[in-house]
N, C-alpha and C. Protein backbone atom coordinates (compact mmCIF):
# COMPACT_ATOMS: atom_id res chain seq x y z
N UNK A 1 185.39 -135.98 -45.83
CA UNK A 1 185.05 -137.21 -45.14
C UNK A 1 184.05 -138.04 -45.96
N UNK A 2 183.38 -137.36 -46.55
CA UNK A 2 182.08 -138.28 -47.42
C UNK A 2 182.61 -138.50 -48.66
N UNK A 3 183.89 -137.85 -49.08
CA UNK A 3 184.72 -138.48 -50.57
C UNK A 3 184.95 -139.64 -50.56
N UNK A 4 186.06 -139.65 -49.04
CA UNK A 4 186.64 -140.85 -48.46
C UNK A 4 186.01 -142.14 -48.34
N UNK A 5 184.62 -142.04 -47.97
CA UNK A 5 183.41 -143.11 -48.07
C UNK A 5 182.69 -143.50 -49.10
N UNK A 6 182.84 -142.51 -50.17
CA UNK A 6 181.84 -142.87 -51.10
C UNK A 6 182.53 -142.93 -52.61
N UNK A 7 183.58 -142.27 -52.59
CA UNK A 7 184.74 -142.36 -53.91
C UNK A 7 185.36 -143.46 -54.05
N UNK A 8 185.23 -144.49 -55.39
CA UNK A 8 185.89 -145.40 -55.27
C UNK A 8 187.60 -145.39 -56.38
N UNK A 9 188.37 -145.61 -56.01
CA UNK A 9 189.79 -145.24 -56.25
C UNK A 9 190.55 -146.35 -56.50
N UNK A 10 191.35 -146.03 -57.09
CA UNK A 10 192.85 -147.01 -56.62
C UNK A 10 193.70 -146.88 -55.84
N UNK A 11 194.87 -147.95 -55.95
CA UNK A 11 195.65 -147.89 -55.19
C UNK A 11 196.78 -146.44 -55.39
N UNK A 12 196.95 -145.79 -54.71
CA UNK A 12 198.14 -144.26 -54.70
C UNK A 12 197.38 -143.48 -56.19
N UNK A 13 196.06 -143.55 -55.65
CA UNK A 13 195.46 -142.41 -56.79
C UNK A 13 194.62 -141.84 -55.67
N UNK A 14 195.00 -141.57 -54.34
CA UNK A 14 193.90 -141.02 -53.75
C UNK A 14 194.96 -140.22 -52.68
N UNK A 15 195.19 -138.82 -52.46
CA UNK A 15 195.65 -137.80 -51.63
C UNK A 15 194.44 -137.71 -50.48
N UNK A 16 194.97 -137.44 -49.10
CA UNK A 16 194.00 -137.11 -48.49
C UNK A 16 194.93 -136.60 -46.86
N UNK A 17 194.46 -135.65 -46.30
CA UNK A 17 195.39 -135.13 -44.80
C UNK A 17 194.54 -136.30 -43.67
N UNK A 18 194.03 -137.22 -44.13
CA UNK A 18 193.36 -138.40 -43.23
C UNK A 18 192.63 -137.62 -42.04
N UNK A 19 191.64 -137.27 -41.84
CA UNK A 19 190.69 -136.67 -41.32
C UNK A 19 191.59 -135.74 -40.01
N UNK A 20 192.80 -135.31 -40.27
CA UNK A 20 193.47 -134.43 -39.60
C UNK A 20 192.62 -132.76 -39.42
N UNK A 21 191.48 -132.93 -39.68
CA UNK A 21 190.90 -131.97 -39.64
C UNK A 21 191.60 -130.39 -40.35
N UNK A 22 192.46 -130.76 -41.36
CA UNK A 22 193.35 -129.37 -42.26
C UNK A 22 191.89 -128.86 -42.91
N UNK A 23 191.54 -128.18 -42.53
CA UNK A 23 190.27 -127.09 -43.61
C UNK A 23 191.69 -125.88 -44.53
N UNK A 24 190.77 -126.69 -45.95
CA UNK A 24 192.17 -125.71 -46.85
C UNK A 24 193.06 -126.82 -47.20
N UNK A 25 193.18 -128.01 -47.27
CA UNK A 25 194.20 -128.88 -47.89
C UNK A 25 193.96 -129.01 -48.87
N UNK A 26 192.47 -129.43 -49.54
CA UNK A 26 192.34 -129.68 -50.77
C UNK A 26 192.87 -129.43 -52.13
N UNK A 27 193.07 -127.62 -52.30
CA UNK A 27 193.28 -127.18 -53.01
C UNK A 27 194.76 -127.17 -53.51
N UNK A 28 195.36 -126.89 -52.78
CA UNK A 28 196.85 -127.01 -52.53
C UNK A 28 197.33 -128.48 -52.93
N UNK A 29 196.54 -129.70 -52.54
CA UNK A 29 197.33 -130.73 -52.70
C UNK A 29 196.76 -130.91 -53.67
N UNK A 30 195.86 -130.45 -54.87
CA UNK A 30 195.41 -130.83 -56.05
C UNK A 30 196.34 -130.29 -56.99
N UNK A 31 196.40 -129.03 -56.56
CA UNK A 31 197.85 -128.21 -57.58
C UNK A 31 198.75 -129.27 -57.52
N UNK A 32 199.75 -129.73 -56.40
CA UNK A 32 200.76 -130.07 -56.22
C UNK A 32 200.61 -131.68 -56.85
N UNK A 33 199.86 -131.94 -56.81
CA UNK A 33 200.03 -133.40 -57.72
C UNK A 33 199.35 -133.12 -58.97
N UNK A 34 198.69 -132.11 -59.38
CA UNK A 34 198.39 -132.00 -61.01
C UNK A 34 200.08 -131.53 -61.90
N UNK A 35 200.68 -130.97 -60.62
CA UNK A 35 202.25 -130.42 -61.30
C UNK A 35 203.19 -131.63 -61.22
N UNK A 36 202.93 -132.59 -60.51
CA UNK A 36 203.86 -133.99 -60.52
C UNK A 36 203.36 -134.91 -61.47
N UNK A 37 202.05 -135.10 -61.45
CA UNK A 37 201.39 -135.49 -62.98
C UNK A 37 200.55 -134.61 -63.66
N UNK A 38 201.36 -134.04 -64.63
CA UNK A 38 200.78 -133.47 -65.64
C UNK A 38 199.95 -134.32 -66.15
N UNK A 39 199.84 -135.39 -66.40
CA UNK A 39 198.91 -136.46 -67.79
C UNK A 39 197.95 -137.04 -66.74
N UNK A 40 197.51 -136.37 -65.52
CA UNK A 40 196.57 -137.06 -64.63
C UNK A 40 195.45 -136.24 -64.69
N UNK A 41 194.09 -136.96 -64.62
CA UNK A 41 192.92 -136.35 -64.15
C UNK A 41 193.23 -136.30 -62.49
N UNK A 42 192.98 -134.77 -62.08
CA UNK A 42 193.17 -134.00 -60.89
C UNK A 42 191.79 -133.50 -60.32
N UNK A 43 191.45 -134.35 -59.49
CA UNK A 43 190.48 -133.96 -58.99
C UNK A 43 189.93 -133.27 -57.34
N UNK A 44 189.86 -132.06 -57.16
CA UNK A 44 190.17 -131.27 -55.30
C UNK A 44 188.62 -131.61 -54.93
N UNK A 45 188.22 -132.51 -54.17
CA UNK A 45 186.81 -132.63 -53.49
C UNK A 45 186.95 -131.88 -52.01
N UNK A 46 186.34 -130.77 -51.91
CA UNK A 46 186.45 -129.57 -50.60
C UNK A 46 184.86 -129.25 -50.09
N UNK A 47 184.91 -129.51 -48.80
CA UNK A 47 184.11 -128.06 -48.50
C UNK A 47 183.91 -126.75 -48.47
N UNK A 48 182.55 -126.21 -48.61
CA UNK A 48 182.62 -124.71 -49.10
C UNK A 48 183.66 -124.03 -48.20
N UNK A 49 183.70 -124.33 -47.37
CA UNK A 49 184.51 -123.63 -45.79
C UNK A 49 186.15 -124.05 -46.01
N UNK A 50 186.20 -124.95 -46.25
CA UNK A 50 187.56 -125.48 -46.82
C UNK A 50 188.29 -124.80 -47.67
N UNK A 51 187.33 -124.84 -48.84
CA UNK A 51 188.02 -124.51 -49.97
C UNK A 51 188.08 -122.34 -49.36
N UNK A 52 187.55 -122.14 -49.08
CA UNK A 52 187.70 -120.77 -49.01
C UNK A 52 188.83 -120.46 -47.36
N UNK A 53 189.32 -121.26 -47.65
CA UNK A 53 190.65 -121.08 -46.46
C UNK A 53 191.92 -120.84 -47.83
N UNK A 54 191.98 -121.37 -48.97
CA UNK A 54 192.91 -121.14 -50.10
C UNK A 54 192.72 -120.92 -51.31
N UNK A 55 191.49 -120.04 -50.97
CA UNK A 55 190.62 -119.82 -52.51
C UNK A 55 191.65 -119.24 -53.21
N UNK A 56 192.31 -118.14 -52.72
CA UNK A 56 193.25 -117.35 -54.15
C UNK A 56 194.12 -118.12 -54.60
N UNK A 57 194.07 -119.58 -54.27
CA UNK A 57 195.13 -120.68 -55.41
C UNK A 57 194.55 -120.52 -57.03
N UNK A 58 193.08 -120.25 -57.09
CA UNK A 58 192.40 -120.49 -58.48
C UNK A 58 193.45 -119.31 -58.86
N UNK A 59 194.21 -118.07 -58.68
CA UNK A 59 195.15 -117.42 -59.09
C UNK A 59 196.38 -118.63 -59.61
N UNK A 60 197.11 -119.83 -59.04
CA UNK A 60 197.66 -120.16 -59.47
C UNK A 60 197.23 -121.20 -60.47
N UNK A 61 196.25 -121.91 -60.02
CA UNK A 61 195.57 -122.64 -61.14
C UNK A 61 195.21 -122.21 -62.53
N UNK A 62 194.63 -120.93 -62.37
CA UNK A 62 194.83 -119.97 -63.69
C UNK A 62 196.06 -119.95 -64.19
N UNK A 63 197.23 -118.92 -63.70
CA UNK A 63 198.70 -119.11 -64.40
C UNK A 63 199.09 -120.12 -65.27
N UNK A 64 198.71 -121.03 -64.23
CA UNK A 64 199.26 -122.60 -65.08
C UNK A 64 198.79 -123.00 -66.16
N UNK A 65 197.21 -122.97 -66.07
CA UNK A 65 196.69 -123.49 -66.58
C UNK A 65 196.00 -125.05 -66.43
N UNK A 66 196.47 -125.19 -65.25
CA UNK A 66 195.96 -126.49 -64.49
C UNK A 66 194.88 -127.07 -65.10
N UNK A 67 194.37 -128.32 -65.33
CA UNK A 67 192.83 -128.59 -65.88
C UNK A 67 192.45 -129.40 -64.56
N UNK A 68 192.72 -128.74 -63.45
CA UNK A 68 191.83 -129.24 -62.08
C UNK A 68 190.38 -129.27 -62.11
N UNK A 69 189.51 -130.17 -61.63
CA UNK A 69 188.34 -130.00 -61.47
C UNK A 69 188.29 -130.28 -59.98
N UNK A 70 187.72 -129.22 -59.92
CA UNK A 70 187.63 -128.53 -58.20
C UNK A 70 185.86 -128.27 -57.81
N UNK A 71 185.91 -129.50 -56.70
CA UNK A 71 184.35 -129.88 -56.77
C UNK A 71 184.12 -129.68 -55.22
N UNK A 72 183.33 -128.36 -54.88
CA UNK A 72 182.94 -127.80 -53.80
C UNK A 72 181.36 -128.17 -53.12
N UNK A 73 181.94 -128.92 -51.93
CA UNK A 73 180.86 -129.60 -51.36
C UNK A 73 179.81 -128.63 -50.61
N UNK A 74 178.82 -127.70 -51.24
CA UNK A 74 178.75 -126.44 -50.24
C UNK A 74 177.25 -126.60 -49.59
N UNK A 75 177.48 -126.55 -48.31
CA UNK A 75 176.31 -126.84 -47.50
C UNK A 75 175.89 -125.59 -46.13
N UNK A 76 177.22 -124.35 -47.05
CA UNK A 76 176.83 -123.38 -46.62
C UNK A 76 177.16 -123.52 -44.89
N UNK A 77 177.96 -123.85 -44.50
CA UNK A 77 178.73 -124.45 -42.96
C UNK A 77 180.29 -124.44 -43.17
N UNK A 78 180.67 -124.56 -42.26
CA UNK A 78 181.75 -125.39 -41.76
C UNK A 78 181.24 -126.35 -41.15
N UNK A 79 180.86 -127.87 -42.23
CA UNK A 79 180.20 -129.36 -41.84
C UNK A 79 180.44 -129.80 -40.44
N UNK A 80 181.73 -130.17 -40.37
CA UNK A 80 182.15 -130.86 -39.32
C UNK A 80 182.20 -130.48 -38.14
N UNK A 81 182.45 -128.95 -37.68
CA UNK A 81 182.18 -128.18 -37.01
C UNK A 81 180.89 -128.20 -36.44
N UNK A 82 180.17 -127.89 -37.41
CA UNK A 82 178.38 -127.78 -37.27
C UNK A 82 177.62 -128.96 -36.32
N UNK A 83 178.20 -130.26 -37.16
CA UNK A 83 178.23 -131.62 -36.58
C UNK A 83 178.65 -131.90 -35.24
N UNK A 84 179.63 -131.16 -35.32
CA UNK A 84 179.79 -131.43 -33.13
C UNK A 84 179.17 -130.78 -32.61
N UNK A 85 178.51 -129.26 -33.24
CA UNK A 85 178.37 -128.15 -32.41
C UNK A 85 176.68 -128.65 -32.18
N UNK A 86 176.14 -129.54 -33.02
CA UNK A 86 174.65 -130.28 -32.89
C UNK A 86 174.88 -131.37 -32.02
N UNK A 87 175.56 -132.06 -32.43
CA UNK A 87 175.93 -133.29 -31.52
C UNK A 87 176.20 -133.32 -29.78
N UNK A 88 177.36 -132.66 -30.13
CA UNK A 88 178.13 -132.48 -28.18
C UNK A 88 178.01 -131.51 -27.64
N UNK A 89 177.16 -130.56 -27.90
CA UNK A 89 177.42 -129.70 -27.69
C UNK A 89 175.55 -128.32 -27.76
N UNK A 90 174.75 -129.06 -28.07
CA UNK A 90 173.33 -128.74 -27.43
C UNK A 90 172.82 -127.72 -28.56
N UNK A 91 173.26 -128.01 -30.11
CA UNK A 91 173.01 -127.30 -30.90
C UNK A 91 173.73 -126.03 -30.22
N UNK A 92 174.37 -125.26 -30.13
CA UNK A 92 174.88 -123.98 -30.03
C UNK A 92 175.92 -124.11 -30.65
N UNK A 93 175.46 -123.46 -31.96
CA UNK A 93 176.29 -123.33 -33.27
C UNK A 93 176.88 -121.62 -32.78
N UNK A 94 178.27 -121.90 -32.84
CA UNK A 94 179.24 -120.39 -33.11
C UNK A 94 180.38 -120.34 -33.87
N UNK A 95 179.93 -119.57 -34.96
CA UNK A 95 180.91 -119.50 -35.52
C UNK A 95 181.19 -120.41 -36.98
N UNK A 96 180.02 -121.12 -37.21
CA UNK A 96 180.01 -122.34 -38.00
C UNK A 96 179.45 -121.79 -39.11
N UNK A 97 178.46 -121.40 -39.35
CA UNK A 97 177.56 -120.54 -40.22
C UNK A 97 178.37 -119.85 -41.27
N UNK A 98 178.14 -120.40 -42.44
CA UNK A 98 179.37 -119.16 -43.62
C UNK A 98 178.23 -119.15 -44.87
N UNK A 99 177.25 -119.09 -44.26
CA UNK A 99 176.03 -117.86 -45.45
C UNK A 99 176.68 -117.08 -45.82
N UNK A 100 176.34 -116.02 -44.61
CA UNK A 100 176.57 -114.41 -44.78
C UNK A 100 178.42 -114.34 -44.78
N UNK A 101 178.43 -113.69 -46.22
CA UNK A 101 179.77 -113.18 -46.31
C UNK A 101 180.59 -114.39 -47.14
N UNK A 102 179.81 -115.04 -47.62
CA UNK A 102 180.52 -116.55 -48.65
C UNK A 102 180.09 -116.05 -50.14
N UNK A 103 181.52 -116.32 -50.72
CA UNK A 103 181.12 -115.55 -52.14
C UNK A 103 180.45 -116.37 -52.93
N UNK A 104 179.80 -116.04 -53.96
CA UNK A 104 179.70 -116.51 -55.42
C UNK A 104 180.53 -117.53 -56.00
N UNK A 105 180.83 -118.97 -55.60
CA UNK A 105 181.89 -119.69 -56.14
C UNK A 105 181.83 -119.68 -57.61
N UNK A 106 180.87 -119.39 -58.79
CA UNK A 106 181.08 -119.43 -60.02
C UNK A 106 181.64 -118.31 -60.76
N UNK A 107 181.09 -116.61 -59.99
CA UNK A 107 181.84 -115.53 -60.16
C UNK A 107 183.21 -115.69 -59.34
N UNK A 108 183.47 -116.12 -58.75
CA UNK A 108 185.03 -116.29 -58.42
C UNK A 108 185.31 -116.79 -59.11
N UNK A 109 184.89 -118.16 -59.86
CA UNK A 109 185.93 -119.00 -60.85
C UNK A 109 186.31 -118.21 -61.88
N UNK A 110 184.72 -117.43 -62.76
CA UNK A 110 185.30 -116.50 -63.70
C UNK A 110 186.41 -115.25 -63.37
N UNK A 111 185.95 -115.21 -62.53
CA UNK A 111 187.31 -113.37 -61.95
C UNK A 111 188.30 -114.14 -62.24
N UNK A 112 188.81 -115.09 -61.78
CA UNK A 112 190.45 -115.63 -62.55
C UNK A 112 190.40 -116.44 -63.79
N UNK A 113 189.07 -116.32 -64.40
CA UNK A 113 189.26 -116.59 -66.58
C UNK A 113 188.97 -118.53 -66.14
N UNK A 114 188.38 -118.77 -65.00
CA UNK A 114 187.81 -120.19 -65.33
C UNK A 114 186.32 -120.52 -64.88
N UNK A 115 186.43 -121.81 -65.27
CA UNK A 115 184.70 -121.93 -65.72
C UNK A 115 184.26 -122.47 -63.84
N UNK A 116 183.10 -121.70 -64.51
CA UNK A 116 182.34 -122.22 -63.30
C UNK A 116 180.93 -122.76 -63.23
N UNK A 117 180.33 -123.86 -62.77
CA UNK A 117 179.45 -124.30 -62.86
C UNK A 117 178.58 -124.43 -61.62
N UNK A 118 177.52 -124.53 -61.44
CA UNK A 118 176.46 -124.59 -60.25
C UNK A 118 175.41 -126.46 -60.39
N UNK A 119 175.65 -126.48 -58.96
CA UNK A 119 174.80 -127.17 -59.28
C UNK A 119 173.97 -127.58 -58.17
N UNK A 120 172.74 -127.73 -58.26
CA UNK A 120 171.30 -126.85 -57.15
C UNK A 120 170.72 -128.82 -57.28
N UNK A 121 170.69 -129.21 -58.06
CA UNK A 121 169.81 -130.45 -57.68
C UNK A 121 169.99 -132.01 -58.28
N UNK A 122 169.44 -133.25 -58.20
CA UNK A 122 170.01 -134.14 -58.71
C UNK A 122 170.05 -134.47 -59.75
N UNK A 123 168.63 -133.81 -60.46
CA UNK A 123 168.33 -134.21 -61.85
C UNK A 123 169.33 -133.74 -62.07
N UNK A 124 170.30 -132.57 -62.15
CA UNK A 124 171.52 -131.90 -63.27
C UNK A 124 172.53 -132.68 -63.23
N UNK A 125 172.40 -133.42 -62.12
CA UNK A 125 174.18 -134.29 -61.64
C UNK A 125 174.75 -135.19 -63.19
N UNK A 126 173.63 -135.93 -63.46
CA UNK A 126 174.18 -136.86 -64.51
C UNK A 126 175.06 -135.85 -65.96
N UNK A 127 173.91 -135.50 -66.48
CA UNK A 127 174.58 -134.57 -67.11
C UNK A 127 175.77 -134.01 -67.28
N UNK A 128 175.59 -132.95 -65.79
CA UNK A 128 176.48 -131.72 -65.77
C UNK A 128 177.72 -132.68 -65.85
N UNK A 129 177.95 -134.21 -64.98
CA UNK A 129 179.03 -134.49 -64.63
C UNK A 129 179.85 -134.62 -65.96
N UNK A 130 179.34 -135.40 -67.18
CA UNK A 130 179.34 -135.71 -68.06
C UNK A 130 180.20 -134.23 -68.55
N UNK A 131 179.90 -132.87 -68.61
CA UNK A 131 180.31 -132.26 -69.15
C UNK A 131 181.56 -131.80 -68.36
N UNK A 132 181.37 -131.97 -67.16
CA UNK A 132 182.20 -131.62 -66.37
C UNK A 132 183.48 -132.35 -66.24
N UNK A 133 183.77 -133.66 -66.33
CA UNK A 133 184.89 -134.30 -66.85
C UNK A 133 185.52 -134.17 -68.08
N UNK A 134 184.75 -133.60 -69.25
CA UNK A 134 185.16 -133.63 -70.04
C UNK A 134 185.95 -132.38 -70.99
N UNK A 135 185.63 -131.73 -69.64
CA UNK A 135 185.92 -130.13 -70.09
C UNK A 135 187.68 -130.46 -70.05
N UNK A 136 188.13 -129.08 -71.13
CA UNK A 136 189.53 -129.45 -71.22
C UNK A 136 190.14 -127.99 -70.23
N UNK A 137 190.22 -128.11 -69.24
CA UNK A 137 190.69 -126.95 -68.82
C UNK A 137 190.35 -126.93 -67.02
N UNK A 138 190.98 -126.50 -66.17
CA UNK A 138 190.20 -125.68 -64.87
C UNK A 138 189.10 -125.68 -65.13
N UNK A 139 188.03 -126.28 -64.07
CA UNK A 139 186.94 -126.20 -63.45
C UNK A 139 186.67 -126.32 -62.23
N UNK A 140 185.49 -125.13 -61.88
CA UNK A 140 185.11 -124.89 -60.26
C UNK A 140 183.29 -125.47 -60.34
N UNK A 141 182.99 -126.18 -59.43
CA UNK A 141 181.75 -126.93 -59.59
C UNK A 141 181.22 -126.71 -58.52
N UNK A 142 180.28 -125.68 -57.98
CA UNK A 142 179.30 -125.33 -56.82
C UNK A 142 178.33 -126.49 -56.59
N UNK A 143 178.42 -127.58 -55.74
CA UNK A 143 177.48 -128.22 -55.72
C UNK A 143 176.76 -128.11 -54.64
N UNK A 144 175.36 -127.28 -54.48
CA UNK A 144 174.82 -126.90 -53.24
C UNK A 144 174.07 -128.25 -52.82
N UNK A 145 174.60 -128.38 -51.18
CA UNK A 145 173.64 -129.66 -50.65
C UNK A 145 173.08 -129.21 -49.72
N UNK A 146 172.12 -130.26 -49.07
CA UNK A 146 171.69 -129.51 -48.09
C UNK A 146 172.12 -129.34 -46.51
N UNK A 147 171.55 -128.27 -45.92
CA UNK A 147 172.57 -127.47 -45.16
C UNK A 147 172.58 -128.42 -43.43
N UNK A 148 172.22 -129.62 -43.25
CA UNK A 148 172.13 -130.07 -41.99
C UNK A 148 172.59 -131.52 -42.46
N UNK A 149 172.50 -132.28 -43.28
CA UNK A 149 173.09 -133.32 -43.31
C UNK A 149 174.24 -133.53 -42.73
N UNK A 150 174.86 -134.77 -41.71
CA UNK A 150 175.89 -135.15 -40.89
C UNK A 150 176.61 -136.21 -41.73
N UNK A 151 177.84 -136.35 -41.38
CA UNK A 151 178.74 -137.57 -42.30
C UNK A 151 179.36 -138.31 -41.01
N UNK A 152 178.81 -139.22 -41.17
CA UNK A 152 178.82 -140.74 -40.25
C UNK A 152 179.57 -141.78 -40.98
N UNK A 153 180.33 -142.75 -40.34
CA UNK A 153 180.61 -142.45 -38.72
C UNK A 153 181.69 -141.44 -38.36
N UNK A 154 181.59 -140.97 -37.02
CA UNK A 154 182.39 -140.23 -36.49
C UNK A 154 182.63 -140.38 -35.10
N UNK A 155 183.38 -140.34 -34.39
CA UNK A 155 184.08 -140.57 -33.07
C UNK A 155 183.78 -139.31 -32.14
N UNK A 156 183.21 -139.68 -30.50
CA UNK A 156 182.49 -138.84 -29.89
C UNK A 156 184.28 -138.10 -28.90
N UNK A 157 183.93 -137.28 -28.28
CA UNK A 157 184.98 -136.49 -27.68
C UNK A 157 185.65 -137.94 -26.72
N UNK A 158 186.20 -138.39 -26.33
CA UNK A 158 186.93 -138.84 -25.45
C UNK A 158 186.23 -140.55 -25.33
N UNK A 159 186.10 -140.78 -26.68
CA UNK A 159 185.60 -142.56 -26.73
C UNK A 159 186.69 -142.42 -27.71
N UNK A 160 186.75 -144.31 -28.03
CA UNK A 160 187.93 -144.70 -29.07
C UNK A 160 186.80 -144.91 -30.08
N UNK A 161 187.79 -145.66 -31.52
CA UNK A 161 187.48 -145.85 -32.53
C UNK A 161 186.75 -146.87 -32.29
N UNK A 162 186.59 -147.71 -31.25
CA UNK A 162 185.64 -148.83 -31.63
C UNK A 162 184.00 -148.12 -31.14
N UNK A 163 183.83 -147.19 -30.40
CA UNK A 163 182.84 -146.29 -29.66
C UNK A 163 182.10 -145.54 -30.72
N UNK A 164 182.25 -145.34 -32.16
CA UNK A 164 182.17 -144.71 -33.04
C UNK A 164 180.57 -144.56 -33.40
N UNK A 165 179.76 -143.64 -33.20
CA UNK A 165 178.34 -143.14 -33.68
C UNK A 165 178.57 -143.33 -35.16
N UNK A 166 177.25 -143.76 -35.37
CA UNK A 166 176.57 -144.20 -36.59
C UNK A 166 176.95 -145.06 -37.83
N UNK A 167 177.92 -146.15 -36.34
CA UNK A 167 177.82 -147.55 -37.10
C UNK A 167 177.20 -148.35 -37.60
């Protein structure tokens, strides 16, 4: 949701399940259009929670050899989830929480022979990005944010789109 707002694109250079709420699309639809354009920069923007609904694709991304750069939004949640469960719902978070028991996204990238990078704060962003586009191959990019930030606007249970919080 915060790609969608803040990524600027062209026209039919941008995949997205339109806030259908699919946790786990990312990955899958990055393969599938890095294999329809081979000569494209492929880029999967996921949440940590997301992306670990189809993590063992980096198995097929490896095979291939894909040069995906796969950029994991990790705030240590299931975001959106978290976001209602604060919102509508009186803070009583269940089930949202994916600390405990969330792997190592950079030792996962290596266990299937690709690179993995971390990244903890802003000063590294310029940089790392710099290296990070330019790498010739699969890349997995841990970018830890922090763990309560909300992505606005969003639509309350049973109002329309014009009713929309944090217009």
């Amino acid at each position: 949701m915060w790609a969608a707002q803040f990524v600027k694109t062209s026209q039919r250079k941008w995949i997205t399940s339109a806030g259908l709420g699919t946790m786990g699309y990312g990955l899958p639809a990055a393969i599938g259009t890095q294999v329809a354009h081979p000569n494209s920069q492929v880029i999967s923007i996921s949440g940590d929670a997301g992306f670990q609904m189809n993590l063992q694709e980096l198995g097929t991304v490896a095979q291939y050899g894909l040069p995906i750069k796969i950029m994991i939004i990790n705030n240590r949640w299931q975001g959106m989830v978290r976001q209602w469960q604060q919102a509508f719902y009186g803070e009583r978070y269940s089930q949202s929480n994916m600390e405990k028991g969330a792997p190592n996204f950079i030792q996962l990238a290596e266990a299937y022979g690709i690179k993995g990078v971390l990244i903890k704060n802003r000063e590294d962003l310029t940089s790392s990005m710099k290296m990070i586009m330019e790498y010739d191959g699969p890349i997995v990019v841990d970018f830890q944010v922090i763990p309560d930030s909300n992505c606005y606007p969003m639509v309350a249970p049973g109002k329309s789109n014009a009713q929309m919080l944090g217009v």
